[in-house]
PDB file of N, CA and C in Angstrom:
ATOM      1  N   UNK A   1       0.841  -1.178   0.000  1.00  0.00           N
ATOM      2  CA  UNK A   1       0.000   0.000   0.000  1.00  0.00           C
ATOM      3  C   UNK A   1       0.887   1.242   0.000  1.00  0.00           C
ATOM      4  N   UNK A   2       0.893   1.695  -1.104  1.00  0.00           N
ATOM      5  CA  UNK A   2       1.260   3.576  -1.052  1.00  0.00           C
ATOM      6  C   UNK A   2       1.147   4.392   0.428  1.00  0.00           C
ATOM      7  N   UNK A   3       2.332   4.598   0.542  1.00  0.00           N
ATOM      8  CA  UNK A   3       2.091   5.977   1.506  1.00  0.00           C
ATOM      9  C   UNK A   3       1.804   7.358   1.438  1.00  0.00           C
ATOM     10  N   UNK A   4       1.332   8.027   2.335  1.00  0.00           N
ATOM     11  CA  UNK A   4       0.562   8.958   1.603  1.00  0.00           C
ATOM     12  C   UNK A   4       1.348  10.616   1.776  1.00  0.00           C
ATOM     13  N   UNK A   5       1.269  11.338   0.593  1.00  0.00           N
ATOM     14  CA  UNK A   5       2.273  12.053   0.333  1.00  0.00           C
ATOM     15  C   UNK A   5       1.730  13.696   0.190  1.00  0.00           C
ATOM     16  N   UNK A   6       2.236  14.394   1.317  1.00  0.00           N
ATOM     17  CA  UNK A   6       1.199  16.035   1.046  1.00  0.00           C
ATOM     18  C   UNK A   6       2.587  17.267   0.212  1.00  0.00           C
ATOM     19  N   UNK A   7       1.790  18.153  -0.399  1.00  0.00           N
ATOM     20  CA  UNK A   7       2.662  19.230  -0.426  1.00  0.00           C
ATOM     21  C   UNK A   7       2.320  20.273   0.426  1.00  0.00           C
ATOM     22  N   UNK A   8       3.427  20.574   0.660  1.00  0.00           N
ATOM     23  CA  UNK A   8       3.400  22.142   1.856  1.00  0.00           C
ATOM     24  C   UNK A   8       4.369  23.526   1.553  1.00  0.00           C
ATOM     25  N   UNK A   9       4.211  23.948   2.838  1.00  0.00           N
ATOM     26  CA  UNK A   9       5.474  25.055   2.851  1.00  0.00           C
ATOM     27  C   UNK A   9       6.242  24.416   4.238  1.00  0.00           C
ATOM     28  N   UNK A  10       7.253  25.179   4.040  1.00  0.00           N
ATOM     29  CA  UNK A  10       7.741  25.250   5.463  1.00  0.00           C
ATOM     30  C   UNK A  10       7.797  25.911   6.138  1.00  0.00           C
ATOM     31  N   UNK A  11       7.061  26.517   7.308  1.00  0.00           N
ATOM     32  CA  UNK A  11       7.008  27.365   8.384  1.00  0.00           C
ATOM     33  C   UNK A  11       7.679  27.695   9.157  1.00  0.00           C
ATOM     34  N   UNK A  12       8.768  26.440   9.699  1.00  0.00           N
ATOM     35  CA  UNK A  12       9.747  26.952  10.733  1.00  0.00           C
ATOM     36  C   UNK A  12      10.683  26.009  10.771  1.00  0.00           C
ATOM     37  N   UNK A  13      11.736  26.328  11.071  1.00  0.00           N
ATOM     38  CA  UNK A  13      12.618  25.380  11.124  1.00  0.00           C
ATOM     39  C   UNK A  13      13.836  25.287  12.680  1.00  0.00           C
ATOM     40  N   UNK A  14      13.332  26.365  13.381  1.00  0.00           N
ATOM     41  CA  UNK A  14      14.112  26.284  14.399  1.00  0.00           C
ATOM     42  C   UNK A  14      14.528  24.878  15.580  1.00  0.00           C
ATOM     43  N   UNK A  15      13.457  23.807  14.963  1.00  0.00           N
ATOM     44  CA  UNK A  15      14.036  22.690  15.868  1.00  0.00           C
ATOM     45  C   UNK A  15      14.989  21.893  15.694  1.00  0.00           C
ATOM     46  N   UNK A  16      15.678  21.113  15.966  1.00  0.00           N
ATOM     47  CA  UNK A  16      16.601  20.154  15.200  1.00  0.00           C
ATOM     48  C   UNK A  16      16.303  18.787  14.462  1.00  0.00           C
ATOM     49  N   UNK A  17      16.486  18.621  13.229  1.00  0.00           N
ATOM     50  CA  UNK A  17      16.051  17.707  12.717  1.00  0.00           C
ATOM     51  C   UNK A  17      14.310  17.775  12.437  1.00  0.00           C
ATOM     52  N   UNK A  18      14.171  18.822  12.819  1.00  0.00           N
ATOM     53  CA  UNK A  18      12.510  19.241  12.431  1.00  0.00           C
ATOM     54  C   UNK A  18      12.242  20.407  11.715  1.00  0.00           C
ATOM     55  N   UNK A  19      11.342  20.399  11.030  1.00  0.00           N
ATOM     56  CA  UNK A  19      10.649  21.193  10.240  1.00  0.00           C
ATOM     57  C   UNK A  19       9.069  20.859  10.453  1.00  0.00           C
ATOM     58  N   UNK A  20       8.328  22.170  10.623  1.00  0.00           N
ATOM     59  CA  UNK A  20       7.085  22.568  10.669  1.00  0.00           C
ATOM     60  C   UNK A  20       6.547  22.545   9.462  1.00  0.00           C
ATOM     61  N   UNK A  21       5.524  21.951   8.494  1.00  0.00           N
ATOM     62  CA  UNK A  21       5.070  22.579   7.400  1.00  0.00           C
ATOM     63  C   UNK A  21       3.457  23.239   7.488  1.00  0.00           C
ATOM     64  N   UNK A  22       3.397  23.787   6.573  1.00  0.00           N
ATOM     65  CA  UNK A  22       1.657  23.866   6.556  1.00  0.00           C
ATOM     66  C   UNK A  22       0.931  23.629   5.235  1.00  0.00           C
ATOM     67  N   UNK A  23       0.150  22.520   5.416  1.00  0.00           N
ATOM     68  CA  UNK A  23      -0.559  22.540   3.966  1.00  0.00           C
ATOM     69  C   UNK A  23      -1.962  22.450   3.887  1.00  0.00           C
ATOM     70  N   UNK A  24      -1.946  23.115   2.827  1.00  0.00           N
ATOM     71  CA  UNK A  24      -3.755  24.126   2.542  1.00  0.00           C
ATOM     72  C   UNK A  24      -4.548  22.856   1.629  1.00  0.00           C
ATOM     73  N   UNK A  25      -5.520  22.780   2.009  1.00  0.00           N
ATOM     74  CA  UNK A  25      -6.384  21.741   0.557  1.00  0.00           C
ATOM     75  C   UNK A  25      -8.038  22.498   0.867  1.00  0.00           C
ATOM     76  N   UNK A  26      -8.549  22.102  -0.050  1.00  0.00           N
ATOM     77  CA  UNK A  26      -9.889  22.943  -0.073  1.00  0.00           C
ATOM     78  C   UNK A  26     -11.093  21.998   0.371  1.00  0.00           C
ATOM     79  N   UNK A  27     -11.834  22.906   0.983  1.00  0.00           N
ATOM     80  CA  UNK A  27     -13.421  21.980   1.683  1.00  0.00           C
ATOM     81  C   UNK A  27     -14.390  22.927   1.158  1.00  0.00           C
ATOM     82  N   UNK A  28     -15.546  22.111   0.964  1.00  0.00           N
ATOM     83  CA  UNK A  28     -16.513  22.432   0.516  1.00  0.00           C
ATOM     84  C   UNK A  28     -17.778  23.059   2.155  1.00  0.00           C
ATOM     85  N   UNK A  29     -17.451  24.062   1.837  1.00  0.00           N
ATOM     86  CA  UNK A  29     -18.700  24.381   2.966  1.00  0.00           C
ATOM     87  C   UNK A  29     -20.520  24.406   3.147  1.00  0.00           C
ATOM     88  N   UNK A  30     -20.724  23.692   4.536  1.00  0.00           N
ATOM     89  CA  UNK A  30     -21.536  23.027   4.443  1.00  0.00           C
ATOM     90  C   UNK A  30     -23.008  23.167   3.451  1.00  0.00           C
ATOM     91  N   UNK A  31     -22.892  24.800   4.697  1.00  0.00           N
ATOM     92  CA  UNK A  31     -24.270  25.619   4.305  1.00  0.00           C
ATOM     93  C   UNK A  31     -23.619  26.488   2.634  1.00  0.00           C
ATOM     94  N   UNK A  32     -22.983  26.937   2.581  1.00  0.00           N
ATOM     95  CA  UNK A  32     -23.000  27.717   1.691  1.00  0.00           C
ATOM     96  C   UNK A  32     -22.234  27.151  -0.055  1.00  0.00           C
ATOM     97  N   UNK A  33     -21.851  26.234   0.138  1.00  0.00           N
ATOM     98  CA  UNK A  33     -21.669  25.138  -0.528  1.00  0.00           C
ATOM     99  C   UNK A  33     -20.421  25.458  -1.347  1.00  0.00           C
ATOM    100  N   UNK A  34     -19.612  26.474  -1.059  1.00  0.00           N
ATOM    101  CA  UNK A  34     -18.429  27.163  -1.326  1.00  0.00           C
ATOM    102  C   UNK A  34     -17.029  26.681  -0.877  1.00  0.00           C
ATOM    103  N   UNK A  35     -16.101  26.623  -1.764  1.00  0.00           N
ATOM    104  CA  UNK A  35     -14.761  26.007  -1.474  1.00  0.00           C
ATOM    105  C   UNK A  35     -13.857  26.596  -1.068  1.00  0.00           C
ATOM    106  N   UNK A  36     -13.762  25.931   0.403  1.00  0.00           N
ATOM    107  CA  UNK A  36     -12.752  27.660   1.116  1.00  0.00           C
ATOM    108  C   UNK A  36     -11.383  27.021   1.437  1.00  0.00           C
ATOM    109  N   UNK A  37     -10.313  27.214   1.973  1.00  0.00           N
ATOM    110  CA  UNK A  37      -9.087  27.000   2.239  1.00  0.00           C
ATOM    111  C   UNK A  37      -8.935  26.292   3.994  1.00  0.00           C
ATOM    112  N   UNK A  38      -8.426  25.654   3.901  1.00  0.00           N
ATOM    113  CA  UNK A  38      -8.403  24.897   5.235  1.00  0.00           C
ATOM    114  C   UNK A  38      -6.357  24.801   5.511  1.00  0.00           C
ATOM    115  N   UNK A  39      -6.101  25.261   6.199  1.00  0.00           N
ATOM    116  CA  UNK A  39      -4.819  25.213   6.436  1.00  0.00           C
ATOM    117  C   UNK A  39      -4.368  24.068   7.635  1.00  0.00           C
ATOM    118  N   UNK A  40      -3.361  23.051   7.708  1.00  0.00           N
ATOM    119  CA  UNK A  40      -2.633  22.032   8.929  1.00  0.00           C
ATOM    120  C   UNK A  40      -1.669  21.698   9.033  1.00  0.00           C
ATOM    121  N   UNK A  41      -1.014  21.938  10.002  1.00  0.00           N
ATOM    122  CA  UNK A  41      -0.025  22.328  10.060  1.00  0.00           C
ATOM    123  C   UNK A  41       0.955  20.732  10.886  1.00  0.00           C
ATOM    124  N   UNK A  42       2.058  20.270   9.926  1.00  0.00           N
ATOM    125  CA  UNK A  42       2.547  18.701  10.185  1.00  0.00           C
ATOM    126  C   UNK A  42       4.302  18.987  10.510  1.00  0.00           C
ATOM    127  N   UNK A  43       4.110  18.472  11.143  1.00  0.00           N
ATOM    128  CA  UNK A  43       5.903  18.643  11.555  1.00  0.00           C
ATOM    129  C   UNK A  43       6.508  17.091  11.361  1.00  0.00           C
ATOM    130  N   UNK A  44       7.723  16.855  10.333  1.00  0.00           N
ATOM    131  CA  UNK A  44       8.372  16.277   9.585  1.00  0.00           C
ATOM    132  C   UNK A  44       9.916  16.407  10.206  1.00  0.00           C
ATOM    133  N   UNK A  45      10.388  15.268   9.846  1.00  0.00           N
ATOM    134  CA  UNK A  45      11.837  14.677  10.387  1.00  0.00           C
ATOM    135  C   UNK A  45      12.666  15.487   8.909  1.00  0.00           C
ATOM    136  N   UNK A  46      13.793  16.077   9.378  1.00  0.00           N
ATOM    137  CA  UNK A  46      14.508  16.841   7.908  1.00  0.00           C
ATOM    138  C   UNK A  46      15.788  16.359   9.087  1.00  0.00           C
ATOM    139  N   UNK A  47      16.874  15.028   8.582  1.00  0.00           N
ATOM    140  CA  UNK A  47      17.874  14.751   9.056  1.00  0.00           C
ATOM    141  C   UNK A  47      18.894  15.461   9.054  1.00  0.00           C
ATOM    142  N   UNK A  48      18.994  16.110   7.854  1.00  0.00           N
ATOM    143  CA  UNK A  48      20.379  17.688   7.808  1.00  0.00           C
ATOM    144  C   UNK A  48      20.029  18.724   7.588  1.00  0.00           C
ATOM    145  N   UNK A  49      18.739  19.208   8.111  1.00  0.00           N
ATOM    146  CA  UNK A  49      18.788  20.347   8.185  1.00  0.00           C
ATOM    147  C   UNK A  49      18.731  21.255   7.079  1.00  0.00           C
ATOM    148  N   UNK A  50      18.388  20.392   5.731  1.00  0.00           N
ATOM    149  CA  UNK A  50      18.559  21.619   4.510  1.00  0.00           C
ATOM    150  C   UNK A  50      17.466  22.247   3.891  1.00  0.00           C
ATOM    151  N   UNK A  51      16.162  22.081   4.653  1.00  0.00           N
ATOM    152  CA  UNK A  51      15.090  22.846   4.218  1.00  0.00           C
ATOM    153  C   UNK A  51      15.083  23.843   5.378  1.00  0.00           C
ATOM    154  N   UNK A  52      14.457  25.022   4.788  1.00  0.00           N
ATOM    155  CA  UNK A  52      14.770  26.705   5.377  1.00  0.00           C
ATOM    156  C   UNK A  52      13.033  27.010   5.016  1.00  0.00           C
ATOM    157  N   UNK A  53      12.695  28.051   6.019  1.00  0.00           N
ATOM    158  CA  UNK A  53      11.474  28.770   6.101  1.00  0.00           C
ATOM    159  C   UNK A  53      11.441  29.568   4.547  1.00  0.00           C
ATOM    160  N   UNK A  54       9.806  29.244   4.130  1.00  0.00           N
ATOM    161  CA  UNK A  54       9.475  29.352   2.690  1.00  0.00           C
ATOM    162  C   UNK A  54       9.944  28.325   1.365  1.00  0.00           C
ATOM    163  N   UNK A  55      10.629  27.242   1.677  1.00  0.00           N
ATOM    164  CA  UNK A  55      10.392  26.143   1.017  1.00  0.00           C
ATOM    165  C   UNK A  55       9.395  25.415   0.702  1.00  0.00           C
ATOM    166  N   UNK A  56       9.058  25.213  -0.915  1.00  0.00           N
ATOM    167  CA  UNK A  56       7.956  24.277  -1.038  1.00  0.00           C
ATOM    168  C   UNK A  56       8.452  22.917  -1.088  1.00  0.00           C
ATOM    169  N   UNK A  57       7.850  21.717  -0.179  1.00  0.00           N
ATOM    170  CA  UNK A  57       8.523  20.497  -0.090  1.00  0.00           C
ATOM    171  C   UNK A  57       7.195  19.379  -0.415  1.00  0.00           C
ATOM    172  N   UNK A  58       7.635  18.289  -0.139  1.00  0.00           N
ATOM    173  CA  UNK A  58       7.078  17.161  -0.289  1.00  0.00           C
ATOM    174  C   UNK A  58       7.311  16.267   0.768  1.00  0.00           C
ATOM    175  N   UNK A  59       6.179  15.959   1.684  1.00  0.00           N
ATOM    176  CA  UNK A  59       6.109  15.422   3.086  1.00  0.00           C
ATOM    177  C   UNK A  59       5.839  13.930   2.494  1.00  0.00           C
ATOM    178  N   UNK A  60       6.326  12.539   2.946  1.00  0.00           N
ATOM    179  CA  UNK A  60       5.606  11.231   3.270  1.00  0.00           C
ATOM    180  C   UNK A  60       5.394  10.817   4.699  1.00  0.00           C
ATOM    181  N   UNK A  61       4.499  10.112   4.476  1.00  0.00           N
ATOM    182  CA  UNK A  61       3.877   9.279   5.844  1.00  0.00           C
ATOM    183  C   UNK A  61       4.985   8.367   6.259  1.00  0.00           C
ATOM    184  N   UNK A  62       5.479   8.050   7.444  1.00  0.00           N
ATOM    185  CA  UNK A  62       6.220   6.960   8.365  1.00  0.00           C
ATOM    186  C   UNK A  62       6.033   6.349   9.426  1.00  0.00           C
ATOM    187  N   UNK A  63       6.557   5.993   9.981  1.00  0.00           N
ATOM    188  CA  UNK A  63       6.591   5.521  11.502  1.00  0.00           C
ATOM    189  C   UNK A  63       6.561   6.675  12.611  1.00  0.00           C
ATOM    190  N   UNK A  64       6.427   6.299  13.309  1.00  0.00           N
ATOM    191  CA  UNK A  64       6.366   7.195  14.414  1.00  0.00           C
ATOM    192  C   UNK A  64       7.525   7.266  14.999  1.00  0.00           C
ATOM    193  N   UNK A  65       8.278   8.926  14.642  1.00  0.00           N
ATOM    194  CA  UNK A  65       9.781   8.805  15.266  1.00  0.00           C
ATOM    195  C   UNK A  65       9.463   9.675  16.500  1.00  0.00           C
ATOM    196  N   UNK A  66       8.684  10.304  16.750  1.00  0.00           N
ATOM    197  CA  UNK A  66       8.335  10.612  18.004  1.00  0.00           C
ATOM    198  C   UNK A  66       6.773  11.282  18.308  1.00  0.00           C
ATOM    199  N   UNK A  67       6.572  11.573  19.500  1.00  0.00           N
ATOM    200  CA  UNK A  67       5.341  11.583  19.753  1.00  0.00           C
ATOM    201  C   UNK A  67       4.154  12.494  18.834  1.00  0.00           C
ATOM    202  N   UNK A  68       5.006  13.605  18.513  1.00  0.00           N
ATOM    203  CA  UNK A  68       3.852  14.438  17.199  1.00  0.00           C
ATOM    204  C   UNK A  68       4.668  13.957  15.914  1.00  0.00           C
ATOM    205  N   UNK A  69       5.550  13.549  15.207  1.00  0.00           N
ATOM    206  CA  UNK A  69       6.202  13.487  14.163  1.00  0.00           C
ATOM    207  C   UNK A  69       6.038  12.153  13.609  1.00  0.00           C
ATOM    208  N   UNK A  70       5.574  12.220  12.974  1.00  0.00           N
ATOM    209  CA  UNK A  70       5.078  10.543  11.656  1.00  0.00           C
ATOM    210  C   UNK A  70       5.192  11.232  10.533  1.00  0.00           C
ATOM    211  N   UNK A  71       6.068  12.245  10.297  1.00  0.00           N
ATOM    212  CA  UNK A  71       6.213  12.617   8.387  1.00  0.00           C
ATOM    213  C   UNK A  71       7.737  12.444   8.287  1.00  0.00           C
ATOM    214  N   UNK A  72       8.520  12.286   6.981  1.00  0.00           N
ATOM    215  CA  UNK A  72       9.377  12.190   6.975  1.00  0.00           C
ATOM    216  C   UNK A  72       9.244  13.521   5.574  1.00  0.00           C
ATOM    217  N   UNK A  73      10.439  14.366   5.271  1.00  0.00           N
ATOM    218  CA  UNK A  73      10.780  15.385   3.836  1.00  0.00           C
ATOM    219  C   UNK A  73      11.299  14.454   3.143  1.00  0.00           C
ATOM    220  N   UNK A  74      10.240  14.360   2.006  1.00  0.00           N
ATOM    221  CA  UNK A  74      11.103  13.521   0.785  1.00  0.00           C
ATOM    222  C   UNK A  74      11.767  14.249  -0.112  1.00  0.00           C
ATOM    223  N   UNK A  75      11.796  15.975  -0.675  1.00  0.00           N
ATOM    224  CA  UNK A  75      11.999  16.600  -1.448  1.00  0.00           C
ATOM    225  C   UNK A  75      11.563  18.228  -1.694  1.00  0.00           C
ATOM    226  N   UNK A  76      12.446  19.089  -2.032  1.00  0.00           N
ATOM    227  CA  UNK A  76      11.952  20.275  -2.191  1.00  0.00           C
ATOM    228  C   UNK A  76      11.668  20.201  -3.856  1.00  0.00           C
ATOM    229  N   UNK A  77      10.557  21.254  -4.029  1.00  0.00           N
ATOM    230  CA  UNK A  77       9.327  21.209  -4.765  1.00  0.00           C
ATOM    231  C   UNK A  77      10.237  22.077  -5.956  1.00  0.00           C
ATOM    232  N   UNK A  78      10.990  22.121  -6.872  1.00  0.00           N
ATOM    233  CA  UNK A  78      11.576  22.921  -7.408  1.00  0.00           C
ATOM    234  C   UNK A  78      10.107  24.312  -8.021  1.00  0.00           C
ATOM    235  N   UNK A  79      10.301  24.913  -7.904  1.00  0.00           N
ATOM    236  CA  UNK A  79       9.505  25.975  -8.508  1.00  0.00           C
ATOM    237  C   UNK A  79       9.853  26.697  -9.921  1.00  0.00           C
ATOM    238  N   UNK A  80      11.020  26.897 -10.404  1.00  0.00           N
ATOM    239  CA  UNK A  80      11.469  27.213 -11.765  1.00  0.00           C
ATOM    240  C   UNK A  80      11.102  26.686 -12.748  1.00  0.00           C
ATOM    241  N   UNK A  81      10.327  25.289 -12.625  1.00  0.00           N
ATOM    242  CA  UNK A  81      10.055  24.359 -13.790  1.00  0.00           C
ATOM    243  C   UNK A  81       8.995  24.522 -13.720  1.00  0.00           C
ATOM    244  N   UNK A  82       8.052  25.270 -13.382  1.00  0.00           N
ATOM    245  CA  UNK A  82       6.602  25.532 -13.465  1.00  0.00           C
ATOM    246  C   UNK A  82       5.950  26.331 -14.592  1.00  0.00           C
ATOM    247  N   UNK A  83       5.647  26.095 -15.862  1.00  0.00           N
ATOM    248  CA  UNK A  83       5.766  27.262 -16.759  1.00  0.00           C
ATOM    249  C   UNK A  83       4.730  28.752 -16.682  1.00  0.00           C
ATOM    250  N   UNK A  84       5.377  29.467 -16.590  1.00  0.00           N
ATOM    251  CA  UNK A  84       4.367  30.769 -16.838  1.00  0.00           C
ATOM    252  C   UNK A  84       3.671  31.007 -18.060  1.00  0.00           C
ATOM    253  N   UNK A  85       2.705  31.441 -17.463  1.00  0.00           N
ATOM    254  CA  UNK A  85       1.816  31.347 -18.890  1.00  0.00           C
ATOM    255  C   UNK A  85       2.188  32.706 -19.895  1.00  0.00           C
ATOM    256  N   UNK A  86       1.902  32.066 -21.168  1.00  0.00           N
ATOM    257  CA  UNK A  86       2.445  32.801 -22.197  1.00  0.00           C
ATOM    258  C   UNK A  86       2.186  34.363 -22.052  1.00  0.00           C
ATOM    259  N   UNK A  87       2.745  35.091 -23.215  1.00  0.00           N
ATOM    260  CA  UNK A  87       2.787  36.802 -22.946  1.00  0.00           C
ATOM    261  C   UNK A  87       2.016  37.147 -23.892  1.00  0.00           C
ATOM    262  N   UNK A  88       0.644  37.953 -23.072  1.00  0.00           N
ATOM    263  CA  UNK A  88       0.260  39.017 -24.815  1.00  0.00           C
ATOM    264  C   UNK A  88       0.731  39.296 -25.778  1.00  0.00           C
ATOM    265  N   UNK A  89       2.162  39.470 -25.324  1.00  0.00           N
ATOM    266  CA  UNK A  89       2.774  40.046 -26.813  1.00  0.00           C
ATOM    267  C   UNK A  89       3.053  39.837 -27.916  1.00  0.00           C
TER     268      UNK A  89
END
């Protein structure tokens, strides 16, 4: 079975071997039946330390390396390869 894999940011990084992320996905609200932003915030094992606040990364599911932390950083999200959309001109 696949483990399950979120994209985020990274929020903080001041712990060791930890990183904070936060990732947004959309809900449909109840009464008004409108798709609003839901933000949660997962703290992930980063073994050296090389993701920095405002990184887009790629979290997987693991074991439980300690009592709040079951994500492991599989990868930062390169952003340059994203194409912009073409120019009026």
């Amino acid at each position: 079975m696949p483990k399950k894999q979120l994209t985020g940011e990274v929020i903080s990084d001041k712990m060791k071997k930890t990183v904070t992320i936060k990732v947004m996905r959309l809900k449909k609200h109840p009464k008004y039946k409108r798709r609003i932003r839901v933000y949660k915030k997962y703290k992930a094992h980063d073994e050296k330390g090389e993701y920095k606040v405002g990184d887009k990364v790629i979290i997987e599911e693991c074991r439980p390396l300690s009592k709040e932390k079951k994500w492991r950083v599989i990868k930062k999200v390169d952003e340059t390869n994203v194409s912009s959309p073409p120019s009026l001109l």
